[in-house]
N, C-alpha and C. Protein backbone atom coordinates (compact mmCIF):
# COMPACT_ATOMS: atom_id res chain seq x y z
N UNK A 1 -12.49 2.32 -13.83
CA UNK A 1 -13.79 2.82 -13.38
C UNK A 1 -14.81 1.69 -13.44
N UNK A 2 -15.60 1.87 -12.69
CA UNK A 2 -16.73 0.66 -12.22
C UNK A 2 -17.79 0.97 -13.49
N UNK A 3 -18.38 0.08 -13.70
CA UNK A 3 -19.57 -0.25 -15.00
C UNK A 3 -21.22 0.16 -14.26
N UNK A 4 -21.48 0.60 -13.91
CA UNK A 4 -22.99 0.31 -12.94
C UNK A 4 -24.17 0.61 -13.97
N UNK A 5 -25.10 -0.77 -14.18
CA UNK A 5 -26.05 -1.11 -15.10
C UNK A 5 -26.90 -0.25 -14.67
N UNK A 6 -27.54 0.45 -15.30
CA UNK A 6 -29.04 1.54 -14.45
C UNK A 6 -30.51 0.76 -14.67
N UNK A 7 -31.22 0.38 -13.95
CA UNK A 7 -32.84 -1.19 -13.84
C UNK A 7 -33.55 -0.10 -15.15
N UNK A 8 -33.91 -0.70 -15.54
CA UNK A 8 -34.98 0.08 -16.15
C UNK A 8 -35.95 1.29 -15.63
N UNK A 9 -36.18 0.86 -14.25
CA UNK A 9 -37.35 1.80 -13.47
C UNK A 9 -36.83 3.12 -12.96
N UNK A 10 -34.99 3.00 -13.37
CA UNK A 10 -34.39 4.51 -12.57
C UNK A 10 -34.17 5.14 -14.58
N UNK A 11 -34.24 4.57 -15.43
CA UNK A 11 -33.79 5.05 -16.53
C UNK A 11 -34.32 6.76 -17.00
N UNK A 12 -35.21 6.75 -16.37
CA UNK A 12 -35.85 8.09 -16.93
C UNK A 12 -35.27 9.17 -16.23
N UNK A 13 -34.71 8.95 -14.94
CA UNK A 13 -34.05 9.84 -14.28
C UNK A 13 -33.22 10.12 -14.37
N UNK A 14 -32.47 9.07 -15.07
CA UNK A 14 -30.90 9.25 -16.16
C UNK A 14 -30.65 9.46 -17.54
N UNK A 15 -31.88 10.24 -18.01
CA UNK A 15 -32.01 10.89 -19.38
C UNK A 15 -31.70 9.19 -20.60
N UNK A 16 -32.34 8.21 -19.94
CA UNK A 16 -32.26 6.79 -20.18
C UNK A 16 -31.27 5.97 -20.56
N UNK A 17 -29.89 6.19 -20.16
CA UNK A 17 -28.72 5.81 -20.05
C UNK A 17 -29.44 4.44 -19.59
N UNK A 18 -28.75 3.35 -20.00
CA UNK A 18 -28.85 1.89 -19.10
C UNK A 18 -27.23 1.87 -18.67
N UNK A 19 -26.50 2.17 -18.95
CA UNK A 19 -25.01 2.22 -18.00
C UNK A 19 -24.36 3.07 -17.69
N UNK A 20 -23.57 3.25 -16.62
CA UNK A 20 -22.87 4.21 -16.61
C UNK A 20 -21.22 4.29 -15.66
N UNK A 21 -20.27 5.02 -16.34
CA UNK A 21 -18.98 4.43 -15.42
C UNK A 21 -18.51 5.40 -14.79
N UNK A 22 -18.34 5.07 -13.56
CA UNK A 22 -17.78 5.70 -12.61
C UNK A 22 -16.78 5.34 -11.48
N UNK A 23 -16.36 6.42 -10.94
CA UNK A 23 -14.93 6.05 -10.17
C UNK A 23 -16.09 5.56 -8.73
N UNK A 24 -15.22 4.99 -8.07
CA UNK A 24 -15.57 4.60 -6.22
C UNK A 24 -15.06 3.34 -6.18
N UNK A 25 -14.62 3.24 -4.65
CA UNK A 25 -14.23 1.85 -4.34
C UNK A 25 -15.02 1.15 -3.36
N UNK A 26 -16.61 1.73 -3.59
CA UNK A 26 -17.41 0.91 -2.63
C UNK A 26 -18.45 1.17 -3.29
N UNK A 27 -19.73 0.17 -3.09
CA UNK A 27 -21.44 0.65 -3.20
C UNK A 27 -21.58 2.03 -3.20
N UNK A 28 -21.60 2.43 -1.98
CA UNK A 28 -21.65 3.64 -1.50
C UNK A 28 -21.72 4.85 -2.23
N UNK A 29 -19.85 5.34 -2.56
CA UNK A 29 -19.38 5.94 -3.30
C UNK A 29 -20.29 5.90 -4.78
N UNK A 30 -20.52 4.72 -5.67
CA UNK A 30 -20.72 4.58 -7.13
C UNK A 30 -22.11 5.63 -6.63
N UNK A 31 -22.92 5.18 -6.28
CA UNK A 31 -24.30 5.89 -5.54
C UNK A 31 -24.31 7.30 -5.18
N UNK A 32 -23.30 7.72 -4.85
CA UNK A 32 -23.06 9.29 -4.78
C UNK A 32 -22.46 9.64 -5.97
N UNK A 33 -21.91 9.33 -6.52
CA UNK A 33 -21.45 9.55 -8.11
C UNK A 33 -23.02 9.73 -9.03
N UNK A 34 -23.62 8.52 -9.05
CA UNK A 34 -24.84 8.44 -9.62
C UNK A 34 -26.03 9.77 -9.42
N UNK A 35 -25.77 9.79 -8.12
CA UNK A 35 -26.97 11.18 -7.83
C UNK A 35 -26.12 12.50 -7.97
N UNK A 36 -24.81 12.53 -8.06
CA UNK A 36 -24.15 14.13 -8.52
C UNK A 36 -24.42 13.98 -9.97
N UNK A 37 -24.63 12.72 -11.08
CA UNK A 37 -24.95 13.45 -12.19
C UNK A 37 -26.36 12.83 -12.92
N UNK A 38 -27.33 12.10 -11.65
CA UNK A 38 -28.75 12.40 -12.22
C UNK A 38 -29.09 12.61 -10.92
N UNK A 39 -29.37 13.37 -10.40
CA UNK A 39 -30.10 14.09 -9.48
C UNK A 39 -31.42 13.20 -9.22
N UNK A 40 -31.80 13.01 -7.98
CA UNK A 40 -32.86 12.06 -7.91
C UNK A 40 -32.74 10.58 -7.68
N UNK A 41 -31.37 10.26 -8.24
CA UNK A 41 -31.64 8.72 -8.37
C UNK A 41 -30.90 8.20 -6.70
N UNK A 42 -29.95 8.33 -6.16
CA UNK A 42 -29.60 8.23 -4.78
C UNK A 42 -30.96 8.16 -3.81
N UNK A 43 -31.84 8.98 -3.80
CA UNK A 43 -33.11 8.46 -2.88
C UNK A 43 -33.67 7.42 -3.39
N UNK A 44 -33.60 6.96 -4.93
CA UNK A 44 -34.27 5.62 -4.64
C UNK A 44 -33.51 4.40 -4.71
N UNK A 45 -32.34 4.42 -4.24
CA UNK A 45 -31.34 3.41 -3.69
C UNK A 45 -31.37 3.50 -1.96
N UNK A 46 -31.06 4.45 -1.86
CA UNK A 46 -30.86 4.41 0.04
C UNK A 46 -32.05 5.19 0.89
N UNK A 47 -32.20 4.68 2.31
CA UNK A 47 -32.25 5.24 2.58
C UNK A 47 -32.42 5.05 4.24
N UNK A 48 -32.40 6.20 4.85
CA UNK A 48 -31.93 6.09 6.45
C UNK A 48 -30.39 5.66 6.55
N UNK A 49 -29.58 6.10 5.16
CA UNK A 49 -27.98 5.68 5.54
C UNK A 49 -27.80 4.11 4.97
N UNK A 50 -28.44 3.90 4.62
CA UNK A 50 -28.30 2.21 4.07
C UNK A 50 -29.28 2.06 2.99
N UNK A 51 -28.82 0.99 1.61
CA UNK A 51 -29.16 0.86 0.92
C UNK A 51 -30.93 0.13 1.30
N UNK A 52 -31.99 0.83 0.11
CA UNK A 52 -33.26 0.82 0.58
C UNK A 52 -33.42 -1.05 0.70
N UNK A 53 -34.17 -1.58 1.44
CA UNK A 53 -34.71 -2.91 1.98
C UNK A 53 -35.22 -3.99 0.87
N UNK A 54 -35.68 -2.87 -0.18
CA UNK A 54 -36.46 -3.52 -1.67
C UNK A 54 -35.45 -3.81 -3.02
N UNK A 55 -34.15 -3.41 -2.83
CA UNK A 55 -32.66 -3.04 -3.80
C UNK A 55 -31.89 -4.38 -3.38
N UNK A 56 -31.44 -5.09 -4.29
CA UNK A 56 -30.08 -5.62 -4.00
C UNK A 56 -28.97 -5.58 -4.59
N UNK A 57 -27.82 -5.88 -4.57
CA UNK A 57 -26.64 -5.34 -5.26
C UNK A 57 -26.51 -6.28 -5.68
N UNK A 58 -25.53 -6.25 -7.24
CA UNK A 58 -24.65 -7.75 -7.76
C UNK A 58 -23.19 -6.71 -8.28
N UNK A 59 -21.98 -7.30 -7.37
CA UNK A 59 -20.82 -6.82 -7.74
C UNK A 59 -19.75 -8.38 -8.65
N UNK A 60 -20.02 -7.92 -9.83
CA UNK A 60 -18.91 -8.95 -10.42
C UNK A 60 -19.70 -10.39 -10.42
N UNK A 61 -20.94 -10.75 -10.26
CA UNK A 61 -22.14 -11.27 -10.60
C UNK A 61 -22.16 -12.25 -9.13
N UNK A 62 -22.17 -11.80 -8.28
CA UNK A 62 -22.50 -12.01 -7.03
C UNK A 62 -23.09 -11.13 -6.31
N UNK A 63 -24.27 -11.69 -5.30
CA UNK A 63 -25.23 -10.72 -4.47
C UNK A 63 -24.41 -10.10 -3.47
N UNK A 64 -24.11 -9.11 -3.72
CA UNK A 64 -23.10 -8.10 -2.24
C UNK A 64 -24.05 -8.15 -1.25
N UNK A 65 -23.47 -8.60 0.29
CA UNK A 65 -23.79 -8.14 1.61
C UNK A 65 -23.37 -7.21 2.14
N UNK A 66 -22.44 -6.67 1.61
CA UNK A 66 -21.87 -5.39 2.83
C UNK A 66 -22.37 -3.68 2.46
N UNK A 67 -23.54 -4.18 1.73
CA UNK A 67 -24.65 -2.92 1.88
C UNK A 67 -23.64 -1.81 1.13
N UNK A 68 -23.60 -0.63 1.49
CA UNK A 68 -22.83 0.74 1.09
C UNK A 68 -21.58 0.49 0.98
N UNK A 69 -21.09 -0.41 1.71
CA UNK A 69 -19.35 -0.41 2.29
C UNK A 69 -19.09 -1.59 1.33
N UNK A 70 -19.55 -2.20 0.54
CA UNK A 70 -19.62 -3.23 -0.23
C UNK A 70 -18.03 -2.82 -1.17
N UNK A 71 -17.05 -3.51 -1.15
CA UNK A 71 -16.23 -3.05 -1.84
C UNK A 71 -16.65 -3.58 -3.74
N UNK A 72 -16.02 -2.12 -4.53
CA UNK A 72 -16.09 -2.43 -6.22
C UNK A 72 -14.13 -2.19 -6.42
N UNK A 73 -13.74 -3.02 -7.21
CA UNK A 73 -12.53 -2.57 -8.05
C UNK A 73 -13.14 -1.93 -9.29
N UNK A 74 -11.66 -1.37 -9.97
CA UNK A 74 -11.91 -0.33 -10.43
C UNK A 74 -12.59 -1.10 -12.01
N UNK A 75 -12.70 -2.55 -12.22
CA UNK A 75 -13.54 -2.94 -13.48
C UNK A 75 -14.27 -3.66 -12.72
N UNK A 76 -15.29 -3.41 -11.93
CA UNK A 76 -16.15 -3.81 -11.55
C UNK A 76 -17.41 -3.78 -12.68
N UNK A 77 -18.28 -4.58 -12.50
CA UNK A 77 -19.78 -4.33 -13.13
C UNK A 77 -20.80 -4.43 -11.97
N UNK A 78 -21.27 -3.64 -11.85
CA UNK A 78 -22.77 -3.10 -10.57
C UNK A 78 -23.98 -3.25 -11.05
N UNK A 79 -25.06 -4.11 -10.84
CA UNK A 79 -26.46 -3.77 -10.92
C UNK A 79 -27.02 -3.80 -9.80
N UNK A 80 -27.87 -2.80 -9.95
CA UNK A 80 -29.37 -2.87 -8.90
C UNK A 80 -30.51 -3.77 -8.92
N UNK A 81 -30.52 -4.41 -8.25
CA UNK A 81 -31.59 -4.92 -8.44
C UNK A 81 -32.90 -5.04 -7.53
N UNK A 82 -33.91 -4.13 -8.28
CA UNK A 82 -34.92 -4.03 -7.50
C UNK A 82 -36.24 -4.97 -7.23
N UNK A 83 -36.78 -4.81 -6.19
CA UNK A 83 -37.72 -6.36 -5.90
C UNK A 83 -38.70 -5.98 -6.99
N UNK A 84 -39.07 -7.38 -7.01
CA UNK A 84 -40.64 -7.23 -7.96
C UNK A 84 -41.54 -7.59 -7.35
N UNK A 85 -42.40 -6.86 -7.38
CA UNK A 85 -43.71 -7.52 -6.27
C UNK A 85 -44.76 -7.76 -7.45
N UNK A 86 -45.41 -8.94 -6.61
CA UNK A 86 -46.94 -9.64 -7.02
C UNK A 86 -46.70 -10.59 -6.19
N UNK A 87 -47.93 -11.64 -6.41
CA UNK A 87 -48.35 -12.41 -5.29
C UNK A 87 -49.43 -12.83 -6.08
């Protein structure tokens, strides 16, 4: 099962878990796993069908390009990583 780190900013929606393991063999999948058991957190990863514009992925400590379809093995480690804005 895949490792997927939870950012700090989704923690409250996951009763503040910072990790959590789950089965899938893509982005995608871990992300639907994630919102069947915290409700809420899937809209602020995707959206319009593709991961949101401000999120990036790191599978196995590389930046994933292939968005949702992004393949994980089954000891994968997943973080989100969300933009930080200032200026």
């Amino acid at each position: 099962m895949a490792k997927v780190f939870i950012p700090a900013q989704m923690r409250k929606l996951c009763g503040g878990q910072d990790v959590a393991v789950l089965d899938g063999t893509t982005v995608g999948e871990l992300i639907e796993g994630l919102g069947r058991r915290f409700p809420g957190v899937s809209a602020l990863l995707v959206e319009a069908g593709d991961l949101r514009p401000s999120i990036a992925v790191s599978v196995d400590g590389e930046i994933a390009t292939g968005g949702l379809l992004e393949r994980v093995g089954p000891n994968s480690e997943v973080h989100f990583i969300p933009a930080i804005g200032g200026g």
